[in-house]
PDB file of N, CA and C in Angstrom:
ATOM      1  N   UNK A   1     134.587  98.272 100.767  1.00  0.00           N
ATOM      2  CA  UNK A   1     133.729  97.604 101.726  1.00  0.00           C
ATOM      3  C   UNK A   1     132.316  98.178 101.598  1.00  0.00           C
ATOM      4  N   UNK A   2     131.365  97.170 101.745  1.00  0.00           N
ATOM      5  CA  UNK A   2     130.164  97.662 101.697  1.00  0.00           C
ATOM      6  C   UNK A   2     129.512  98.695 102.958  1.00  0.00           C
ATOM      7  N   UNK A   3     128.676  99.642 102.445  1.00  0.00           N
ATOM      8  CA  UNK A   3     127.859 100.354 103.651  1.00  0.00           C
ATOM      9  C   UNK A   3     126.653  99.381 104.543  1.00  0.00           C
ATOM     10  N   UNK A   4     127.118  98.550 105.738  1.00  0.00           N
ATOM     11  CA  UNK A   4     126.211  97.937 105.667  1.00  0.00           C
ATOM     12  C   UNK A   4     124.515  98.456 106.139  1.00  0.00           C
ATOM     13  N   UNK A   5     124.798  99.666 106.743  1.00  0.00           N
ATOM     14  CA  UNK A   5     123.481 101.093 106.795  1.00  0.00           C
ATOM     15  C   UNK A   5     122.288 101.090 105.749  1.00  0.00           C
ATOM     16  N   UNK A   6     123.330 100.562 104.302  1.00  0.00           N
ATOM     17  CA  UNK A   6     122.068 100.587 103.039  1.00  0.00           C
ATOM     18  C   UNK A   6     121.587  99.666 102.896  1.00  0.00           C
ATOM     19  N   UNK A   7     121.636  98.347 103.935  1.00  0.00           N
ATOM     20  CA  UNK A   7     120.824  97.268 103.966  1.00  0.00           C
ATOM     21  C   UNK A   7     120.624  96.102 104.578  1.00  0.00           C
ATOM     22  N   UNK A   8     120.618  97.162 106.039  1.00  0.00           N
ATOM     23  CA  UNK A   8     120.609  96.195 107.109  1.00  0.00           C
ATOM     24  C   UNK A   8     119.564  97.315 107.960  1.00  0.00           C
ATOM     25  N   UNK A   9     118.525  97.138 108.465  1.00  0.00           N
ATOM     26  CA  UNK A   9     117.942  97.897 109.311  1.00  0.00           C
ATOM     27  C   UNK A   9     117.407  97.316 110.605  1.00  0.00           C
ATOM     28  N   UNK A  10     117.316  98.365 111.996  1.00  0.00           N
ATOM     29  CA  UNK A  10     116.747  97.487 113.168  1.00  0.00           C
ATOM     30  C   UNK A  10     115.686  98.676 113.577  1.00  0.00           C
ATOM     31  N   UNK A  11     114.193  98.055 113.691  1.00  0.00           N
ATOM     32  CA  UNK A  11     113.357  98.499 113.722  1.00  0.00           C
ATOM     33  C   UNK A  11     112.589  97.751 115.229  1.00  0.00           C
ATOM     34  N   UNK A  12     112.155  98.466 116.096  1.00  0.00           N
ATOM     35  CA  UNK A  12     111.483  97.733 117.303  1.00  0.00           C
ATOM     36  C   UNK A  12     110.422  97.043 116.757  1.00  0.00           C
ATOM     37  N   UNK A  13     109.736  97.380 115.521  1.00  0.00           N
ATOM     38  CA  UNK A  13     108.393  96.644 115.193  1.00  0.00           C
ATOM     39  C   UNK A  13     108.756  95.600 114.646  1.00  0.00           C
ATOM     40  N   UNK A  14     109.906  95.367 113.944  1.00  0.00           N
ATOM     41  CA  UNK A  14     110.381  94.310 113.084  1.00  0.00           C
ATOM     42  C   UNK A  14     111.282  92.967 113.613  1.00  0.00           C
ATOM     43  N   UNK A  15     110.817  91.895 114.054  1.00  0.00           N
ATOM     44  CA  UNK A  15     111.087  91.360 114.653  1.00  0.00           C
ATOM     45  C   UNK A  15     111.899  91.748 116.122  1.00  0.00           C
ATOM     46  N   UNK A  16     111.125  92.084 116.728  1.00  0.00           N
ATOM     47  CA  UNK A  16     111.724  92.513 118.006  1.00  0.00           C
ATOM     48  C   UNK A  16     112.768  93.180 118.052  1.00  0.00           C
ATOM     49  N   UNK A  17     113.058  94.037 117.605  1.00  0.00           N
ATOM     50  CA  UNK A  17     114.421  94.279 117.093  1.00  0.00           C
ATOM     51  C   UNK A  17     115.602  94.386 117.005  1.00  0.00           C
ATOM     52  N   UNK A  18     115.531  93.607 116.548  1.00  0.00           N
ATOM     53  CA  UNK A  18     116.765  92.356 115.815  1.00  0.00           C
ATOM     54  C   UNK A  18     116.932  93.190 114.158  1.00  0.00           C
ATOM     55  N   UNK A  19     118.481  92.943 114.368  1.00  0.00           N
ATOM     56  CA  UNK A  19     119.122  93.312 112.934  1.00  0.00           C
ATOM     57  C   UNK A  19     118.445  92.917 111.915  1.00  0.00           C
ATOM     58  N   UNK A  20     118.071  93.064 110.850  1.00  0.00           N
ATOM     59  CA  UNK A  20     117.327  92.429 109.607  1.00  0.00           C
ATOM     60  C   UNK A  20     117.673  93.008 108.242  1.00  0.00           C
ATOM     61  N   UNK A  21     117.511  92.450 107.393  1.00  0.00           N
ATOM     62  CA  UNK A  21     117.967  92.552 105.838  1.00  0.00           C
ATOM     63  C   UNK A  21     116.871  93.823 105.598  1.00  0.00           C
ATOM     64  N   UNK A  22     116.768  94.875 105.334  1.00  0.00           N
ATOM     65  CA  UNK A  22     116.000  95.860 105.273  1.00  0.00           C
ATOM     66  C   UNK A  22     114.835  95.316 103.762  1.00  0.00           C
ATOM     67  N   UNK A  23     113.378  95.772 104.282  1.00  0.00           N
ATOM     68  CA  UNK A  23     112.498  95.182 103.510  1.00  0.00           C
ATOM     69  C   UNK A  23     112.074  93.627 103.646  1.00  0.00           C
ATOM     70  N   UNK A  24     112.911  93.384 104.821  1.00  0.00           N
ATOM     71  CA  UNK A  24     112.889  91.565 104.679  1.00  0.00           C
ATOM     72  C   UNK A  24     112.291  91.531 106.450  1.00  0.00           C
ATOM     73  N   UNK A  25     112.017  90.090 106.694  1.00  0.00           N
ATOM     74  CA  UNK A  25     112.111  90.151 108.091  1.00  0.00           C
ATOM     75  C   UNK A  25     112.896  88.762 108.687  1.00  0.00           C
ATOM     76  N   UNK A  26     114.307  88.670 107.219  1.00  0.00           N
ATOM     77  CA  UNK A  26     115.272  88.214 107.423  1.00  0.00           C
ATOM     78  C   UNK A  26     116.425  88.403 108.746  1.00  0.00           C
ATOM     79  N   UNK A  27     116.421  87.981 109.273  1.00  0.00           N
ATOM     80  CA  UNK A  27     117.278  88.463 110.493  1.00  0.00           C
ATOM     81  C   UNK A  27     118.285  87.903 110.449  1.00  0.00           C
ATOM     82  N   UNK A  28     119.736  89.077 110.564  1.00  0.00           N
ATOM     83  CA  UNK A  28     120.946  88.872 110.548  1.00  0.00           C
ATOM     84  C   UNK A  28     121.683  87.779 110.556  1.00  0.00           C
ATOM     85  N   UNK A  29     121.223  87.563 111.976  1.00  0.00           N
ATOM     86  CA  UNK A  29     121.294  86.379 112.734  1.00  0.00           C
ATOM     87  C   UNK A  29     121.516  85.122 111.565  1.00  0.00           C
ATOM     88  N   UNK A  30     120.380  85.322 110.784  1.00  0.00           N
ATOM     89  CA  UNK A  30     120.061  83.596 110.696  1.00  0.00           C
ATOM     90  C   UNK A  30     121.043  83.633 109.280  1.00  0.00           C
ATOM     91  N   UNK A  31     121.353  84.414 108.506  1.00  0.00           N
ATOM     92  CA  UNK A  31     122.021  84.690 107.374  1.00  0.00           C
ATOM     93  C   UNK A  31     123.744  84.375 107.994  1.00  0.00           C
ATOM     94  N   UNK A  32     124.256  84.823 108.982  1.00  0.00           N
ATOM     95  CA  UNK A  32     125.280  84.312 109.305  1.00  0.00           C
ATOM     96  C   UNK A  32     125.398  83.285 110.113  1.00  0.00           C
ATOM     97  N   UNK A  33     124.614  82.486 110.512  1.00  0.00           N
ATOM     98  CA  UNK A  33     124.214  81.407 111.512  1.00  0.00           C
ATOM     99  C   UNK A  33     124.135  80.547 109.947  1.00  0.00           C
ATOM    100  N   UNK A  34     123.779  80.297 109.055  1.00  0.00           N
ATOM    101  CA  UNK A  34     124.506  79.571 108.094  1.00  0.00           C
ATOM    102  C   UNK A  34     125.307  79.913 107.066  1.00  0.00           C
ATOM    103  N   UNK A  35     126.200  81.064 106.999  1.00  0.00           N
ATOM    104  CA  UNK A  35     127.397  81.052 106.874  1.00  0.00           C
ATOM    105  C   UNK A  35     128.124  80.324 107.461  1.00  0.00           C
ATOM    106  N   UNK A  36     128.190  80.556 108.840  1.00  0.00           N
ATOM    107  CA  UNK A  36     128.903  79.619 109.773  1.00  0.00           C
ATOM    108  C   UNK A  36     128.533  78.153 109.873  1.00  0.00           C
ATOM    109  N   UNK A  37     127.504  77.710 109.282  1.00  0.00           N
ATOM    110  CA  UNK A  37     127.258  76.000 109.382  1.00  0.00           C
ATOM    111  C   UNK A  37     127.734  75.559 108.081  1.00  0.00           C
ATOM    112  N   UNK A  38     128.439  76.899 107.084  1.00  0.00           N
ATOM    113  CA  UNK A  38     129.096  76.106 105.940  1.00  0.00           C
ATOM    114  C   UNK A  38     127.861  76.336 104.213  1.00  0.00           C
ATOM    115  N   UNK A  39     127.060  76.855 104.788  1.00  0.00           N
ATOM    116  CA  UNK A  39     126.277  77.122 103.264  1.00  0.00           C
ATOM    117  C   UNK A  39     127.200  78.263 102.483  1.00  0.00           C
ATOM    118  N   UNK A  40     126.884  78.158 101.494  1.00  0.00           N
ATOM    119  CA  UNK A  40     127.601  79.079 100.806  1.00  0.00           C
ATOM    120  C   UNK A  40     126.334  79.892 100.497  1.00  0.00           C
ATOM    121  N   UNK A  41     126.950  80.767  99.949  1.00  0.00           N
ATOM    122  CA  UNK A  41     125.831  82.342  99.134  1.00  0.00           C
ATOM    123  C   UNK A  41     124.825  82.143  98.349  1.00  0.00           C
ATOM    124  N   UNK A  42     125.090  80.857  97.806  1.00  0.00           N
ATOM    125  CA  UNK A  42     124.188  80.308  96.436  1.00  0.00           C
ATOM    126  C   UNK A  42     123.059  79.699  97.069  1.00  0.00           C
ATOM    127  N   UNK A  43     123.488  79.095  97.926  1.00  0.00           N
ATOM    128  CA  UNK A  43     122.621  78.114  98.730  1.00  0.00           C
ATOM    129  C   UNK A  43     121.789  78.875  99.871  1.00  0.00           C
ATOM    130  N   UNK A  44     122.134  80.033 100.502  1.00  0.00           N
ATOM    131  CA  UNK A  44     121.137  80.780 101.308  1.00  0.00           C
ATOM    132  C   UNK A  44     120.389  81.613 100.818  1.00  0.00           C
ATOM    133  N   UNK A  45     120.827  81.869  99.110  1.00  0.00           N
ATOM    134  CA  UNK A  45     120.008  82.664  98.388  1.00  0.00           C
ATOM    135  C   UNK A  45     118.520  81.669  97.899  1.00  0.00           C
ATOM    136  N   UNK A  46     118.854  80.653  97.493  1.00  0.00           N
ATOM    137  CA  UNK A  46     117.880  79.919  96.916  1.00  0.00           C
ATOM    138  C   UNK A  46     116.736  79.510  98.055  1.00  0.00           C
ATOM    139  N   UNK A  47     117.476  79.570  99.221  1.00  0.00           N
ATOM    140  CA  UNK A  47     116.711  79.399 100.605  1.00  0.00           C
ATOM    141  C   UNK A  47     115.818  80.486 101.142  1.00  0.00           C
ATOM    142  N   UNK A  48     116.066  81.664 100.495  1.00  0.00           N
ATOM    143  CA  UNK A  48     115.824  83.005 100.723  1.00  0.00           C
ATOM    144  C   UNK A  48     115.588  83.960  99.229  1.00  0.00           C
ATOM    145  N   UNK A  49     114.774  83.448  98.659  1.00  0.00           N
ATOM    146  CA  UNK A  49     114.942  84.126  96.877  1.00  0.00           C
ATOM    147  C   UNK A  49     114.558  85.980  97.418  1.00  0.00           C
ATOM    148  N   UNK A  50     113.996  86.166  98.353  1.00  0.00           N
ATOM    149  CA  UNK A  50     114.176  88.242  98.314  1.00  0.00           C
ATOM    150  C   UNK A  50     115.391  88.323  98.974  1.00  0.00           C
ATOM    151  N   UNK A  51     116.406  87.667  99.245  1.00  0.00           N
ATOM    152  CA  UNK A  51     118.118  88.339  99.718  1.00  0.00           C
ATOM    153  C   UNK A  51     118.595  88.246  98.057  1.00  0.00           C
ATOM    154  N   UNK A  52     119.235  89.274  98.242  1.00  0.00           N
ATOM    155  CA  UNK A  52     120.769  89.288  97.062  1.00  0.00           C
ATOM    156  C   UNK A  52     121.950  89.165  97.917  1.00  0.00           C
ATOM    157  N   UNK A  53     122.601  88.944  96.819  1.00  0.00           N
ATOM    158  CA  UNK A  53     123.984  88.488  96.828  1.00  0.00           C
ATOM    159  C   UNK A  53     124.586  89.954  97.824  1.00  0.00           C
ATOM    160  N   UNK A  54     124.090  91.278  97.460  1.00  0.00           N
ATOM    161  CA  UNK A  54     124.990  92.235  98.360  1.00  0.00           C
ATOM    162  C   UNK A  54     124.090  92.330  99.961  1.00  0.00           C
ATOM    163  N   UNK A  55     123.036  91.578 100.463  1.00  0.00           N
ATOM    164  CA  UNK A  55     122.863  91.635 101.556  1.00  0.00           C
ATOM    165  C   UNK A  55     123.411  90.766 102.301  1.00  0.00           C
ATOM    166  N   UNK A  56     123.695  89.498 101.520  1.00  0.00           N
ATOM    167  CA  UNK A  56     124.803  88.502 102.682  1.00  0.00           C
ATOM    168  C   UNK A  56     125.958  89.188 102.841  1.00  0.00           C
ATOM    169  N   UNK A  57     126.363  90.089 101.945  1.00  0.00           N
ATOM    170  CA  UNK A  57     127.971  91.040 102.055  1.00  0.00           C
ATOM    171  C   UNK A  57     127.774  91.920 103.091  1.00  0.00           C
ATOM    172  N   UNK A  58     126.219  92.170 102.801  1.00  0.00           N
ATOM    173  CA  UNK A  58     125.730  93.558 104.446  1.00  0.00           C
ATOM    174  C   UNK A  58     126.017  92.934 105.558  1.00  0.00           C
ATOM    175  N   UNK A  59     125.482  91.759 105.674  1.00  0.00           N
ATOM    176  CA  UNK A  59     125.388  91.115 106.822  1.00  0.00           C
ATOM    177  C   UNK A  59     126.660  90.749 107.505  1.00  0.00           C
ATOM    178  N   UNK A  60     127.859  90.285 106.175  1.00  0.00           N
ATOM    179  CA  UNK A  60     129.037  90.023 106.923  1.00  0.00           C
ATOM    180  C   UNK A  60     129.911  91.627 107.484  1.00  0.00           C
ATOM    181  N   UNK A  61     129.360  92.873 106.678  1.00  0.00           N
ATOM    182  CA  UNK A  61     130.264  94.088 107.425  1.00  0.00           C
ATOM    183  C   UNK A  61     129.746  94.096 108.434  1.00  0.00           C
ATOM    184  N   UNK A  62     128.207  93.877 108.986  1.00  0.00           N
ATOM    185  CA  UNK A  62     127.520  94.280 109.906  1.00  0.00           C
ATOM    186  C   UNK A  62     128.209  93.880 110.931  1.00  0.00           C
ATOM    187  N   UNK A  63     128.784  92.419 110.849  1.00  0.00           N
ATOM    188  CA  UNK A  63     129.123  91.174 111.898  1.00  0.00           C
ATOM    189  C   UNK A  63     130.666  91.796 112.299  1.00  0.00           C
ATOM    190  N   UNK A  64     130.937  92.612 110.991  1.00  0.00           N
ATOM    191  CA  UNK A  64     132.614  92.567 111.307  1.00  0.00           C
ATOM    192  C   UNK A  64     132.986  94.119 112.177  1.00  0.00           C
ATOM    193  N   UNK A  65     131.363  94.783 111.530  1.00  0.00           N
ATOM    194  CA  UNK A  65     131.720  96.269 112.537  1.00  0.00           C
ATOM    195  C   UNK A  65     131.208  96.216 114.191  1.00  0.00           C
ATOM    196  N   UNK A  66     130.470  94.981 114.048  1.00  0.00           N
ATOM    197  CA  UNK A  66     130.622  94.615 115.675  1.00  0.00           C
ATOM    198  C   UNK A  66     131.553  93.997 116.267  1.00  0.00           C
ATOM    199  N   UNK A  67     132.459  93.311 115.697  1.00  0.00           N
ATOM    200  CA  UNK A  67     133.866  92.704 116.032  1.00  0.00           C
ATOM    201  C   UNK A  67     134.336  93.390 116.488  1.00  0.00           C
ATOM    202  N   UNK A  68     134.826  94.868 116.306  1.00  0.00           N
ATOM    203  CA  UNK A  68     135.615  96.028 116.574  1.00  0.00           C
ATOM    204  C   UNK A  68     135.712  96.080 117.967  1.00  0.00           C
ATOM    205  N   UNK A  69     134.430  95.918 118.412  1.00  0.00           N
ATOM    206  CA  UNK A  69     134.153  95.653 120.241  1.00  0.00           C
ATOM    207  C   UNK A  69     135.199  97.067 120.310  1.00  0.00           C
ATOM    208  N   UNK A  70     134.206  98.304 119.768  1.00  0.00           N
ATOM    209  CA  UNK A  70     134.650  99.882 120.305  1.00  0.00           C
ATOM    210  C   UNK A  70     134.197 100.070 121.900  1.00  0.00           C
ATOM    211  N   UNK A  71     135.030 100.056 122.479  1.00  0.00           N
ATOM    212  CA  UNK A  71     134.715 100.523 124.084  1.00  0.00           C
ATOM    213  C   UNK A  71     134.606 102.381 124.266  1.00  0.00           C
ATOM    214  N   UNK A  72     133.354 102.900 125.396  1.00  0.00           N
ATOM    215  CA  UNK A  72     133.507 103.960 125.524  1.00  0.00           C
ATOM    216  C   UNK A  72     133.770 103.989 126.794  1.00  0.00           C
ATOM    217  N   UNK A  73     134.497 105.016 127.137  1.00  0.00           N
ATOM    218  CA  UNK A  73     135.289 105.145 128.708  1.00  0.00           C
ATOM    219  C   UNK A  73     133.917 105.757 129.583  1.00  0.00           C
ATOM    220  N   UNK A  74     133.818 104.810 130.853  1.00  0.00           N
ATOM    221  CA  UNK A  74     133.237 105.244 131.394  1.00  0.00           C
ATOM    222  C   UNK A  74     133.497 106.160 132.560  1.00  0.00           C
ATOM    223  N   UNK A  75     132.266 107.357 133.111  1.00  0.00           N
ATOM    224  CA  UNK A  75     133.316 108.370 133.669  1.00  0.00           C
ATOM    225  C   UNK A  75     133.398 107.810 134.929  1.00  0.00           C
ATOM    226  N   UNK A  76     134.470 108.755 135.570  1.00  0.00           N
ATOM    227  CA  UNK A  76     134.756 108.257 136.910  1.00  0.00           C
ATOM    228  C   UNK A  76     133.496 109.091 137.711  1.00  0.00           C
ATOM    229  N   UNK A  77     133.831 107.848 139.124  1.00  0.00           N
ATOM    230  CA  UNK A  77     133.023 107.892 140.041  1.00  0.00           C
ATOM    231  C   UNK A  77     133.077 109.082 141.195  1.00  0.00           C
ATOM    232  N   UNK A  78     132.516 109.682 141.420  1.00  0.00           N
ATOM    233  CA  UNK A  78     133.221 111.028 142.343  1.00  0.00           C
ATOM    234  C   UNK A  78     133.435 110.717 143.876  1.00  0.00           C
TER     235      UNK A  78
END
């Protein structure tokens, strides 16, 4: 599985900050927002010629290490 750390960065200056393709001011968002409308890789690349092929792969660990929905216990109330 890819590190998605080596190329996904969120910066407050960089689009508000919002997840983004690091070096890009590609935002996460919009890279899996047409995954999900059905483009394939070929087709968001040509739409996007500074993404490679391993930042749409960033983008999908990114999506999938937020899936995890890790909960931290919150403490009790005294």
């Amino acid at each position: 599985m890819i590190d998605w750390h080596d190329r996904i960065s969120i910066d407050p200056n960089v689009c508000h900050g919002k997840a983004c393709v690091r070096g890009t001011r590609i935002m996460v968002s919009v890279v899996l927002d047409n995954l999900a409308a059905g483009m394939s890789a070929e087709e968001i690349l040509a739409s996007y010629p500074s993404l490679r092929e391993e930042d749409i792969s960033a983008t999908l660990a990114y999506a999938a290490d937020l899936a995890h929905e890790r909960t931290e216990p919150f403490p009790r109330s005294a």
